[in-house]
Protein backbone atom coordinates (compact mmCIF):
# COMPACT_ATOMS: atom_id res chain seq x y z
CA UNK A 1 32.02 45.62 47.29
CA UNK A 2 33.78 46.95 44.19
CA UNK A 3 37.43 46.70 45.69
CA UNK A 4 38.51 43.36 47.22
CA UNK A 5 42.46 43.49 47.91
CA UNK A 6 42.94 40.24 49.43
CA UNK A 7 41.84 38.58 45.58
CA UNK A 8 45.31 39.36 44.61
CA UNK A 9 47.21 38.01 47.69
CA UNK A 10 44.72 34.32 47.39
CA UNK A 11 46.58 32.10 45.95
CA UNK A 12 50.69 31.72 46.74
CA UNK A 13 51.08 31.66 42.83
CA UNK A 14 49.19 34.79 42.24
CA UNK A 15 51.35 36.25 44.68
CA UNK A 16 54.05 35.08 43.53
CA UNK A 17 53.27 36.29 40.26
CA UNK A 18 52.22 39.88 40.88
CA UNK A 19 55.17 40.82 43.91
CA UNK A 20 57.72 38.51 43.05
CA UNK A 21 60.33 40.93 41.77
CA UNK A 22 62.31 39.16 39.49
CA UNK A 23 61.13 39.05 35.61
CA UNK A 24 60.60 34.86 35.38
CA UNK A 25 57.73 35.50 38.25
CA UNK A 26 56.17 38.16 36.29
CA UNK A 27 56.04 36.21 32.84
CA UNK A 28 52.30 34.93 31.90
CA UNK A 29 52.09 32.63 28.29
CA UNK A 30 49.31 33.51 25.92
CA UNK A 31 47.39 30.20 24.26
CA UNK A 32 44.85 30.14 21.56
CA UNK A 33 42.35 27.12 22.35
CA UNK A 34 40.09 25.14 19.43
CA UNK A 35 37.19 22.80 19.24
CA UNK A 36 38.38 19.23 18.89
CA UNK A 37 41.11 16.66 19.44
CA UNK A 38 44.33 16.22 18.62
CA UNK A 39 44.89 19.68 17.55
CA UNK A 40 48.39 21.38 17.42
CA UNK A 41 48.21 23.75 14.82
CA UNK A 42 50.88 26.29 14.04
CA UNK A 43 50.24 29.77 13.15
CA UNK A 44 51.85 31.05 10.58
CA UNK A 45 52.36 34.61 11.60
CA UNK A 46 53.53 33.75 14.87
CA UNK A 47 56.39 30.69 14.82
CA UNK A 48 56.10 28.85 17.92
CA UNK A 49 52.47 29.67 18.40
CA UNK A 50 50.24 26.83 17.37
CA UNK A 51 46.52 26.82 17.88
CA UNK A 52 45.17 23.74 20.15
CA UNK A 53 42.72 21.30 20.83
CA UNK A 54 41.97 21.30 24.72
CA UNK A 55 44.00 17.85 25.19
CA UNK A 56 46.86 19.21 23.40
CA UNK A 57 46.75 22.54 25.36
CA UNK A 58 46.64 20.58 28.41
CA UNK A 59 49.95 18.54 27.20
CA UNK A 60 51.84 22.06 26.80
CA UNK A 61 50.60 23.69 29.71
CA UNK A 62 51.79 20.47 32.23
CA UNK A 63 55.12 20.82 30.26
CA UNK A 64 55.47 24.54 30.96
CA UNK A 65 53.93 24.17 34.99
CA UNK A 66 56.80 21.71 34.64
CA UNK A 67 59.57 24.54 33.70
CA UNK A 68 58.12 26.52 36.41
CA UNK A 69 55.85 28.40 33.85
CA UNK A 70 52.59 29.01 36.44
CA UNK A 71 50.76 31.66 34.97
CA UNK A 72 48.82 31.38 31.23
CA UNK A 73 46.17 33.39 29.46
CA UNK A 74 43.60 31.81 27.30
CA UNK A 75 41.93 32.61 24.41
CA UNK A 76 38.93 31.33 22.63
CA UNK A 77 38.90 30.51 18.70
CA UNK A 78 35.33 29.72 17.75
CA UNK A 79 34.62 27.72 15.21
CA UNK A 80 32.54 29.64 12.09
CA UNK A 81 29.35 28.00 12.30
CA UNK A 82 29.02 28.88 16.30
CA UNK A 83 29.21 32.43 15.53
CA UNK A 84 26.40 34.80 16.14
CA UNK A 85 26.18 38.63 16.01
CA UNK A 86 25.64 38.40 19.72
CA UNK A 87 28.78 36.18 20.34
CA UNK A 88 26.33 33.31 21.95
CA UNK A 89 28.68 30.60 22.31
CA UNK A 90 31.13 33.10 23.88
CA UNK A 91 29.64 32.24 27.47
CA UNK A 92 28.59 28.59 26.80
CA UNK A 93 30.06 26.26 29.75
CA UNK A 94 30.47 23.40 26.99
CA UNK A 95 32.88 25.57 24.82
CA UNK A 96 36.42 24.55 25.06
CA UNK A 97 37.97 27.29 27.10
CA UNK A 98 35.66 26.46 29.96
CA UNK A 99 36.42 23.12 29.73
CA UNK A 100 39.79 23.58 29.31
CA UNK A 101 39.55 26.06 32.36
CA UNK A 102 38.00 23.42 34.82
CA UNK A 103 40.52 20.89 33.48
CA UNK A 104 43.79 22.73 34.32
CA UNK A 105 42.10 23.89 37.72
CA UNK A 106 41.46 20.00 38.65
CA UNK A 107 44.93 19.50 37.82
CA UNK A 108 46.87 22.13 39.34
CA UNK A 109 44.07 24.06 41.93
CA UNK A 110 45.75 27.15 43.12
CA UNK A 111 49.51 26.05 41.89
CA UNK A 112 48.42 27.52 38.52
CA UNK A 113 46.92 31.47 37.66
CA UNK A 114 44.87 31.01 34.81
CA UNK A 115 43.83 34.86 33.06
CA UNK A 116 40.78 34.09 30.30
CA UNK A 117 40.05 36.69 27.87
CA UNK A 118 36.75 38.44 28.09
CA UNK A 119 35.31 39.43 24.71
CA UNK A 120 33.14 39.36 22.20
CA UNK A 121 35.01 39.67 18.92
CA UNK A 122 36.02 36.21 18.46
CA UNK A 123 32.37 34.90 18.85
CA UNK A 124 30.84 37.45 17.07
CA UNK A 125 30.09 36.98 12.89
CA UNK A 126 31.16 39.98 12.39
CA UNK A 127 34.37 40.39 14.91
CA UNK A 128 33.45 43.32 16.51
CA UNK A 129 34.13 43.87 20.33
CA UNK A 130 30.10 44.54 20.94
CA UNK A 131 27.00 43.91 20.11
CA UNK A 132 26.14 46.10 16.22
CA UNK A 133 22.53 47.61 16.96
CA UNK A 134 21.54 50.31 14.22
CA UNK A 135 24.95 50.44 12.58
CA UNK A 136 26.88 50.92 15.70
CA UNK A 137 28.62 49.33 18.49
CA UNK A 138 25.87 48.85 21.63
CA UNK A 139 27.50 50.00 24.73
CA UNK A 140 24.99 48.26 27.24
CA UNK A 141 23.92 45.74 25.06
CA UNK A 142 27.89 44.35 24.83
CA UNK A 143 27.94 44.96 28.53
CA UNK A 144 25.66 42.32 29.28
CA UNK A 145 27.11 40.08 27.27
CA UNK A 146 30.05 40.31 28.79
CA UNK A 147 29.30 39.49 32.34
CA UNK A 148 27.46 36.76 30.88
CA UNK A 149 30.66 35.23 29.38
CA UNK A 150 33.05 36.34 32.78
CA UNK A 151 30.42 34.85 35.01
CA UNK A 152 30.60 31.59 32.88
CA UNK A 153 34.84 31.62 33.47
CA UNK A 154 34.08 32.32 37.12
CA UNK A 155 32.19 29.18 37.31
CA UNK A 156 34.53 27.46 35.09
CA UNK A 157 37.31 28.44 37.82
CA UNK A 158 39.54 30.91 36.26
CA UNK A 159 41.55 32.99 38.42
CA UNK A 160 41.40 36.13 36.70
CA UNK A 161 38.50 37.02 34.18
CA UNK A 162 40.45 39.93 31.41
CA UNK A 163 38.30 42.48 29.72
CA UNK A 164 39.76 43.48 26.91
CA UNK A 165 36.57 44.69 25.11
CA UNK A 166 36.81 48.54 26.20
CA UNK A 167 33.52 49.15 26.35
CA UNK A 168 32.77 51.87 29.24
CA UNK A 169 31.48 50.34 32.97
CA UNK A 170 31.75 46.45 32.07
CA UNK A 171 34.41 46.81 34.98
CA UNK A 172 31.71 47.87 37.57
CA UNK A 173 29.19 45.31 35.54
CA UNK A 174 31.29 42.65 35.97
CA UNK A 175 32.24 43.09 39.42
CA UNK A 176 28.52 43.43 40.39
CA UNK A 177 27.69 40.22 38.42
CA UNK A 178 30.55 38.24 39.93
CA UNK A 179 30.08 40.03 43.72
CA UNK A 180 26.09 38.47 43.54
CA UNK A 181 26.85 35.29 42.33
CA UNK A 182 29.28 34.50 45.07
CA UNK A 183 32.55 34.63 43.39
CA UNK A 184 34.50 36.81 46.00
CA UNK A 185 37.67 35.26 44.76
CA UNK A 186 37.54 35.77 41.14
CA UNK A 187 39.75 38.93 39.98
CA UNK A 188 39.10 41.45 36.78
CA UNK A 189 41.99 42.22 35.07
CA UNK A 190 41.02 44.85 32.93
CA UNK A 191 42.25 45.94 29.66
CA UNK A 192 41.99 49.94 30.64
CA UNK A 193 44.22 51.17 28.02
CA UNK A 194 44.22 49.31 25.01
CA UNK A 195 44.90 51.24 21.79
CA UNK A 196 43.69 50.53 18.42
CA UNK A 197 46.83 49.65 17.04
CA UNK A 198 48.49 48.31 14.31
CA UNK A 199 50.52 45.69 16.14
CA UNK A 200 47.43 43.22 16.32
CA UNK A 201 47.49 41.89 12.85
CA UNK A 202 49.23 38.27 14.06
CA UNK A 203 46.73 37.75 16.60
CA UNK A 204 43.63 38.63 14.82
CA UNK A 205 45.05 35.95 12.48
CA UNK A 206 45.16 33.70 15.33
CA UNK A 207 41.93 33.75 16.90
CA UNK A 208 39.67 34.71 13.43
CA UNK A 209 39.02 37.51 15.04
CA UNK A 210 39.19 40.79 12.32
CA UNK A 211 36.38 42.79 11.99
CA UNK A 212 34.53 41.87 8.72
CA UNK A 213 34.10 45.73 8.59
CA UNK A 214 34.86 49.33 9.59
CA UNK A 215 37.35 49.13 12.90
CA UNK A 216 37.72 49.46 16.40
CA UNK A 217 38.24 53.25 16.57
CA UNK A 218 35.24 53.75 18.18
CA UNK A 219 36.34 51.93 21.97
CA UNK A 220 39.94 51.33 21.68
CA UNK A 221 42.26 54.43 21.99
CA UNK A 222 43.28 56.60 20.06
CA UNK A 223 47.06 56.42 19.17
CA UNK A 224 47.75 59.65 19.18
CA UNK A 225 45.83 59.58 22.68
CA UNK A 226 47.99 61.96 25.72
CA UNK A 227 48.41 60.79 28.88
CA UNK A 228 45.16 62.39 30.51
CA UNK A 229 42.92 59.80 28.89
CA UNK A 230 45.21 56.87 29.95
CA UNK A 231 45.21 57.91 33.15
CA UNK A 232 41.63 58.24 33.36
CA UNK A 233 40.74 55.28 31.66
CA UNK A 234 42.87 53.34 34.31
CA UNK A 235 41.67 55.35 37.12
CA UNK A 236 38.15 54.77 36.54
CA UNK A 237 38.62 51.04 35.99
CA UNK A 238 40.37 51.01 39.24
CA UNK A 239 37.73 52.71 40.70
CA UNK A 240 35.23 50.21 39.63
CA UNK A 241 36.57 47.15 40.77
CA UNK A 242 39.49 45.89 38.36
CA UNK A 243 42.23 44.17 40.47
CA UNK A 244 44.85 44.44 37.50
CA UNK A 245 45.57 47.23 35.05
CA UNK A 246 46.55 46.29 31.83
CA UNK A 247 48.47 48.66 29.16
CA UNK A 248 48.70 47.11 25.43
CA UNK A 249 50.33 46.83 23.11
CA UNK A 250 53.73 47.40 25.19
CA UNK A 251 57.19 48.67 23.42
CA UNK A 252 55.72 52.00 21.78
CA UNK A 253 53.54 52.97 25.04
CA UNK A 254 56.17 52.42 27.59
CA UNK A 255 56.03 55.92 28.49
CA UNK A 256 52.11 55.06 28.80
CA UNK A 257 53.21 52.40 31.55
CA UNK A 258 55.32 54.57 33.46
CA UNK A 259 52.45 57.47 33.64
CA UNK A 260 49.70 55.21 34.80
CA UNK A 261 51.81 52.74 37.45
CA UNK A 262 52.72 56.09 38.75
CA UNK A 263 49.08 56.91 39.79
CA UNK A 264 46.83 53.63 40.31
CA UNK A 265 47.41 51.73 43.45
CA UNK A 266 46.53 48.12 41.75
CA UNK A 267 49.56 46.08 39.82
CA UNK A 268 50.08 47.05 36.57
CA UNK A 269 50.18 44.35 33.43
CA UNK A 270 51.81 45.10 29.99
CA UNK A 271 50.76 42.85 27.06
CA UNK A 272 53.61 42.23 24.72
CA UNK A 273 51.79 41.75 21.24
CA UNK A 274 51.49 39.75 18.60
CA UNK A 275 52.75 41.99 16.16
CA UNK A 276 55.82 42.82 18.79
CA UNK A 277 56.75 39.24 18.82
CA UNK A 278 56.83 38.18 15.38
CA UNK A 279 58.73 41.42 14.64
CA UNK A 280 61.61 40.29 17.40
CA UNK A 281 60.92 36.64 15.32
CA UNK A 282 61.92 37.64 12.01
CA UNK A 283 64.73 40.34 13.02
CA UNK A 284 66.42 37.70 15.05
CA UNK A 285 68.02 34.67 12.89
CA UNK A 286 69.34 32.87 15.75
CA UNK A 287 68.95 31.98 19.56
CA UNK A 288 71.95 34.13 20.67
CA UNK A 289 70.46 37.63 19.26
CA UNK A 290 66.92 36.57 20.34
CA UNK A 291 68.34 35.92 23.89
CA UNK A 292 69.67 39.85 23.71
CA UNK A 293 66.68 41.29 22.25
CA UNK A 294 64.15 39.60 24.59
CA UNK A 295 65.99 40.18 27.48
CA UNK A 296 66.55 44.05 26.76
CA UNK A 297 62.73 43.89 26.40
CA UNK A 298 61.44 42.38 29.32
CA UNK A 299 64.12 44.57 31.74
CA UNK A 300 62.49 47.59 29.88
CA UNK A 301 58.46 46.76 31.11
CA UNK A 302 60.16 46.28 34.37
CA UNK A 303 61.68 49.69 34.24
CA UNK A 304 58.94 51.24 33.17
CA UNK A 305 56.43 50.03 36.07
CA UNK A 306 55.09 46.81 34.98
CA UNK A 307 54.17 44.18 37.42
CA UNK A 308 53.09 41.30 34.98
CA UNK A 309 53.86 40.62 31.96
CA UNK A 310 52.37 38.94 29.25
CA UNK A 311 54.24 37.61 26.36
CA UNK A 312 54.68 35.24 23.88
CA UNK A 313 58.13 34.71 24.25
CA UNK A 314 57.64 33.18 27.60
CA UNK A 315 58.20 29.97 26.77
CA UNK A 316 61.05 29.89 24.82
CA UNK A 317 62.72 32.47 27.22
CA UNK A 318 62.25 30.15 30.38
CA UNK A 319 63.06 26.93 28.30
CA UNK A 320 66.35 28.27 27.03
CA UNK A 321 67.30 29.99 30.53
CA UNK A 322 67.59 33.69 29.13
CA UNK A 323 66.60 34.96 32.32
């Protein structure tokens, strides 16, 4: 069964998260999660983003469930000795965003939507998105490693496995993988249009995850990419099974969002990026003109068709009541 509507209406807080109308509902918080303890480590490209241990990430995520903060995404930063050209460690059940995963799930069940990101790049020794096999990028090869690593955050318990590889029918793959191993509840958000932009420098920082070569040209889009590819990229994922569509980066394809939430039927995401953030951070000297600027920002996905959100200013918007 590729399309399962009820895995977006399972929970209360997914619900609340993808039909709740106002903008606070729709907010999801990005983390970056390490090997370790006792790790809190900020990122310098990003102020207020720190990298964590899975103890520490569990501190700030019971702080934000506390602010009414329900939904997070989490990303993987592997360590450079557990790297492989095939991204090995990636779907390991001892790595530190599955444990994390099971963790926050013991503590909070279905009161919390947890979103895990589904690549290969940050596992990989050479931070590509796939698996390199005579000089190039593998299509079927990455495939399989992917539903390797989403079936590994199925049974870790994440709500939401996110593709964000681009690689063409993991959406199906993954769906297929998750449908025979039992995990009916389980959703796909997939990445379906995800350009190779320029506005991914802070997070590549983040997560060690910049290609030691050549670039991503090859899978992600185009920017100079029309409409008709955008909307088929989303259409086919729909078609195959995703139960989110996701459209990064956000501010300069907002005209992207509004095309493609005018033609799928699933809930459309908008990932506000790395490079957007720290661009708001450093043009905005005080709390006052970051309260204007974010807010003019998030009422603008709205307008333009997004259902969820994800964004690093989530935290320090719903701490400091700008919504």
């Amino acid at each position: 069964m590729n399309v399962r509507p009820r895995i977006n209406r399972w929970t209360q807080s997914r619900r609340n998260l993808i039909f709740d109308l106002s903008i606070k509902s729709s907010l999801v918080q990005p983390h970056f999660i390490v090997s370790g303890e006792g790790i809190d480590e900020p990122i310098s490209s990003m102020p207020g983003i720190n990298r964590q241990s899975v103890d520490k990430l569990i501190e700030t995520i019971s702080n934000d469930m506390e602010l009414g903060i329900c939904s997070h995404m989490l990303f993987p930063v592997v360590d450079e000795h557990d790297k492989d050209s095939y991204a090995s460690k990636a779907s390991d059940m001892n790595m530190p965003l599955q444990i994390a995963v099971k963790e926050l799930k013991k503590m909070y069940g279905n009161d919390i939507v947890l979103f895990t990101d589904v690549c290969l790049c940050t596992a990989t020794d050479h931070g590509h998105c796939g698996i390199i096999h005579e000089h190039e990028i593998d299509n079927e090869m990455s495939v399989s490693e992917l539903c390797k690593i989403a079936l590994s955050h199925a049974e870790a318990g994440a709500d939401y496995v996110s593709a964000s590889d681009m690689m063409d029918g993991r959406i199906q793959a993954i769906r297929e993988v998750l449908e025979s191993e039992g995990f009916v509840k389980t959703g796909i958000l997939a990445y379906s249009v995800k350009y190779a932009s320029s506005f991914y420098g802070p997070f590549r920082d983040a997560a060690c995850s910049a290609p030691s070569f050549g670039d991503r040209g090859s899978h992600q889009m185009d920017v100079r990419s029309g409409y008709p590819e955008a909307i088929l990229e989303a259409v086919t994922d729909e078609g195959e099974g995703a139960d989110i569509i996701m459209i990064k980066p956000s501010l300069t394809y907002l005209d992207v969002v509004r095309q493609v939430s005018d033609v799928v039927s699933r809930p459309v995401a908008i990932f506000n990026v790395s490079g957007e953030y720290s661009m708001v951070i450093s043009a905005t000297p005080d709390d006052a003109s970051r309260k204007k600027m974010v807010r003019e920002i998030f009422h603008s996905f709205k307008r333009a068709g997004a259902d969820v959100i994800v964004s690093y200013h989530t935290r320090e918007a719903v701490t400091k009541d700008w919504l």
